[in-house]
Protein backbone atom coordinates (compact mmCIF):
# COMPACT_ATOMS: atom_id res chain seq x y z
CA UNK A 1 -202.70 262.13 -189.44
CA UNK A 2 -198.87 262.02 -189.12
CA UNK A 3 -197.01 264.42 -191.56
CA UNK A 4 -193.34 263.43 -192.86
CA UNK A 5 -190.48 264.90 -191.47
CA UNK A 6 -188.13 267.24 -193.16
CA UNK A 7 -185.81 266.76 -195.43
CA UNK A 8 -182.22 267.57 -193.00
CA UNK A 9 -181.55 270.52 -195.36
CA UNK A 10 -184.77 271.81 -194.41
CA UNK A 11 -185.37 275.25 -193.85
CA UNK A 12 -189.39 276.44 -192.96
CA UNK A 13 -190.50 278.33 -196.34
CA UNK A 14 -193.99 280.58 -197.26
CA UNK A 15 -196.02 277.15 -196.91
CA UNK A 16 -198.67 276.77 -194.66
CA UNK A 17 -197.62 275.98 -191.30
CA UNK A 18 -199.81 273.69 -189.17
CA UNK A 19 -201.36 270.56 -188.91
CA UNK A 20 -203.54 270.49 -192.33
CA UNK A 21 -205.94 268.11 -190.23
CA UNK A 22 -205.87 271.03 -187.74
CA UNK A 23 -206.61 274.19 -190.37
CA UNK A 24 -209.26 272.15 -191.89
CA UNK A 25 -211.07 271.36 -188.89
CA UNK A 26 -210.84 275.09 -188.01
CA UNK A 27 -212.24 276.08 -191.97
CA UNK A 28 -215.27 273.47 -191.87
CA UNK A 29 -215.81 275.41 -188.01
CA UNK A 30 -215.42 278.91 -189.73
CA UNK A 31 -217.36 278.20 -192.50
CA UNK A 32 -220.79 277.40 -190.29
CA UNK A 33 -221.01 281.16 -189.78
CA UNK A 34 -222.06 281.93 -185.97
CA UNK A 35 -219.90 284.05 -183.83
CA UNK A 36 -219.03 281.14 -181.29
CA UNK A 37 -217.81 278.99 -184.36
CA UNK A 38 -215.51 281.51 -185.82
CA UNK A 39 -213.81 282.46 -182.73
CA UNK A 40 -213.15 278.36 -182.07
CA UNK A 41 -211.93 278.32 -185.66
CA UNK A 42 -209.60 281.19 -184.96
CA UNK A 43 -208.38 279.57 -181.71
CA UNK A 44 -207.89 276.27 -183.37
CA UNK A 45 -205.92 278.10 -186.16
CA UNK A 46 -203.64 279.94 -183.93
CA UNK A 47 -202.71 276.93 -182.03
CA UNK A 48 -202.42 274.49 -185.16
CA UNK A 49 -200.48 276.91 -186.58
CA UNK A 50 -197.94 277.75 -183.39
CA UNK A 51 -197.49 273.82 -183.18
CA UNK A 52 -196.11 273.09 -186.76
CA UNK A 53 -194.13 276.38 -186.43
CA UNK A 54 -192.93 274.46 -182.97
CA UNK A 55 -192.13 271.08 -184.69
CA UNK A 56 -191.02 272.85 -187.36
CA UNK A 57 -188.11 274.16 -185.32
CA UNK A 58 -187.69 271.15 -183.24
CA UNK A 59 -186.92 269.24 -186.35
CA UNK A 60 -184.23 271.80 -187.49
CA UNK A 61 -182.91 271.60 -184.37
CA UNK A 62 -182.68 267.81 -184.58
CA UNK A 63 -181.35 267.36 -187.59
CA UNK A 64 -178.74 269.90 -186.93
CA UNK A 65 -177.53 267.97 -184.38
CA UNK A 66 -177.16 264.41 -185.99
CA UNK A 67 -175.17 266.29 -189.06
CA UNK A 68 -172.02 266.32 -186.35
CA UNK A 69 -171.47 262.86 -187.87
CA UNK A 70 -169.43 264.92 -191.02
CA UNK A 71 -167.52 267.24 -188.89
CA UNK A 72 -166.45 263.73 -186.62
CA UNK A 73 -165.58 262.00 -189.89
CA UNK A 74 -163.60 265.27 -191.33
CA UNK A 75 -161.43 265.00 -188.44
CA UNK A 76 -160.88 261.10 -187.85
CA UNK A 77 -159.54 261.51 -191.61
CA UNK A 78 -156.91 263.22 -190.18
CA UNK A 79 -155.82 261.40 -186.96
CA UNK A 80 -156.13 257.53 -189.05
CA UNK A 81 -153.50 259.85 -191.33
CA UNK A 82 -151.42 261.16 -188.68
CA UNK A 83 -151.42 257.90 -187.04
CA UNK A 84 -150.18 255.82 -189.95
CA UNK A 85 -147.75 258.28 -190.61
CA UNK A 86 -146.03 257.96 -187.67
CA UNK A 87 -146.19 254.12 -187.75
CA UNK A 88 -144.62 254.43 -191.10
CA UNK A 89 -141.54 256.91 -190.19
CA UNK A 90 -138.61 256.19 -187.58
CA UNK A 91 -140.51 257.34 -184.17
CA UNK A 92 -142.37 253.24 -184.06
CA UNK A 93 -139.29 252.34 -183.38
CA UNK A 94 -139.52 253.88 -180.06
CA UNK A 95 -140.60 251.98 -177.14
CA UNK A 96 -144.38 252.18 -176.47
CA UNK A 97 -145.19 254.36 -179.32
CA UNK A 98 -146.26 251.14 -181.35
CA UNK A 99 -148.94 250.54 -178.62
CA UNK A 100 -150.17 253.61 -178.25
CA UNK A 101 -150.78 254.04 -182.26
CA UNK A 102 -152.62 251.23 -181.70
CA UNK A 103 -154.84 252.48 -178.63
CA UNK A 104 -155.29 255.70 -181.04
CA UNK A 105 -156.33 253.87 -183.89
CA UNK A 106 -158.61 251.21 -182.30
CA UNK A 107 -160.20 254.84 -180.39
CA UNK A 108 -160.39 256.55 -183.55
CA UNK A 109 -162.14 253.50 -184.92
CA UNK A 110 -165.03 253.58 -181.70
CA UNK A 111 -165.90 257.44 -182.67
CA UNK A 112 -165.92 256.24 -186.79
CA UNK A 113 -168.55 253.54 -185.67
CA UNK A 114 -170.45 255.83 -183.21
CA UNK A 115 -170.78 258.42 -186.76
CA UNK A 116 -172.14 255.91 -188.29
CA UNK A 117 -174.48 255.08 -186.11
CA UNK A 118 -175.50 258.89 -185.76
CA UNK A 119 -175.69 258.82 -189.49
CA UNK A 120 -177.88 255.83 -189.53
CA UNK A 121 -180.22 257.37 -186.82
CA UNK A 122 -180.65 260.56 -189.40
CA UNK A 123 -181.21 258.50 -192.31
CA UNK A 124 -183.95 256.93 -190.61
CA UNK A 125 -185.76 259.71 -189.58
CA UNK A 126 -185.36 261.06 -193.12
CA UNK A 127 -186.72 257.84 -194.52
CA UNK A 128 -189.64 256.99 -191.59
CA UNK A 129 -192.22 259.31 -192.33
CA UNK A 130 -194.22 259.11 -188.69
CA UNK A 131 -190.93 258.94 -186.75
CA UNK A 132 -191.73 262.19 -185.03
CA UNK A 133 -195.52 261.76 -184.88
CA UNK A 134 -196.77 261.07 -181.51
């Protein structure tokens, strides 16, 4: 059974954690009553349990990372500004400078597709719901 991921503002609440294939494997083993069946069940809970709270934080962690893709895109706001700026005002007169706007821009342009591809990446594990099921 593959559980969906997160939603990237996710932040682990009061629900259950574990795999709820897991926890009710481990209930059907409590509920048969011997000794050697509860103390499985118990095992099987603890472990089910420190799993999801394990995935729980790898996901987090995961989606944390992709969000860079804003804080890239805050800041190529401001060097495509900068840059047409001074393409605009008396300094692309100056030899070279016209190149190296360009080199600047065309750069900035590689990091605004490489956001979008991080952005993409996110979206799709938002919208796959077995993308981090093994």
């Amino acid at each position: 059974m593959t559980l969906p991921l997160p939603h990237p503002d996710f932040e682990p609440g009061p629900r259950e954690t574990g795999d709820p294939a897991l926890l009710a494997l481990a209930a059907r083993l409590r509920a048969r009553g011997d000794a050697e069946s509860i103390e499985c069940a118990d095992e099987l809970e603890a472990q089910a349990r420190r799993l999801g709270a394990e995935r729980d934080a790898t996901l987090t962690r995961v989606f944390e990372s992709l969000s860079v893709n804003h804080d890239v895109n805050n800041a190529l706001v401001g060097i495509f500004g900068n840059a047409q700026l001074l393409g605009l005002g008396p300094a692309a007169q100056l030899p070279g400078v016209a190149d190296r706007l360009a080199v600047i821009t065309r750069e900035a342009n590689r990091i605004k597709q490489a956001a979008l591809r991080i952005a993409e990446l996110k979206q799709g594990l938002v919208a796959r719901p077995d993308a981090g099921a093994a």
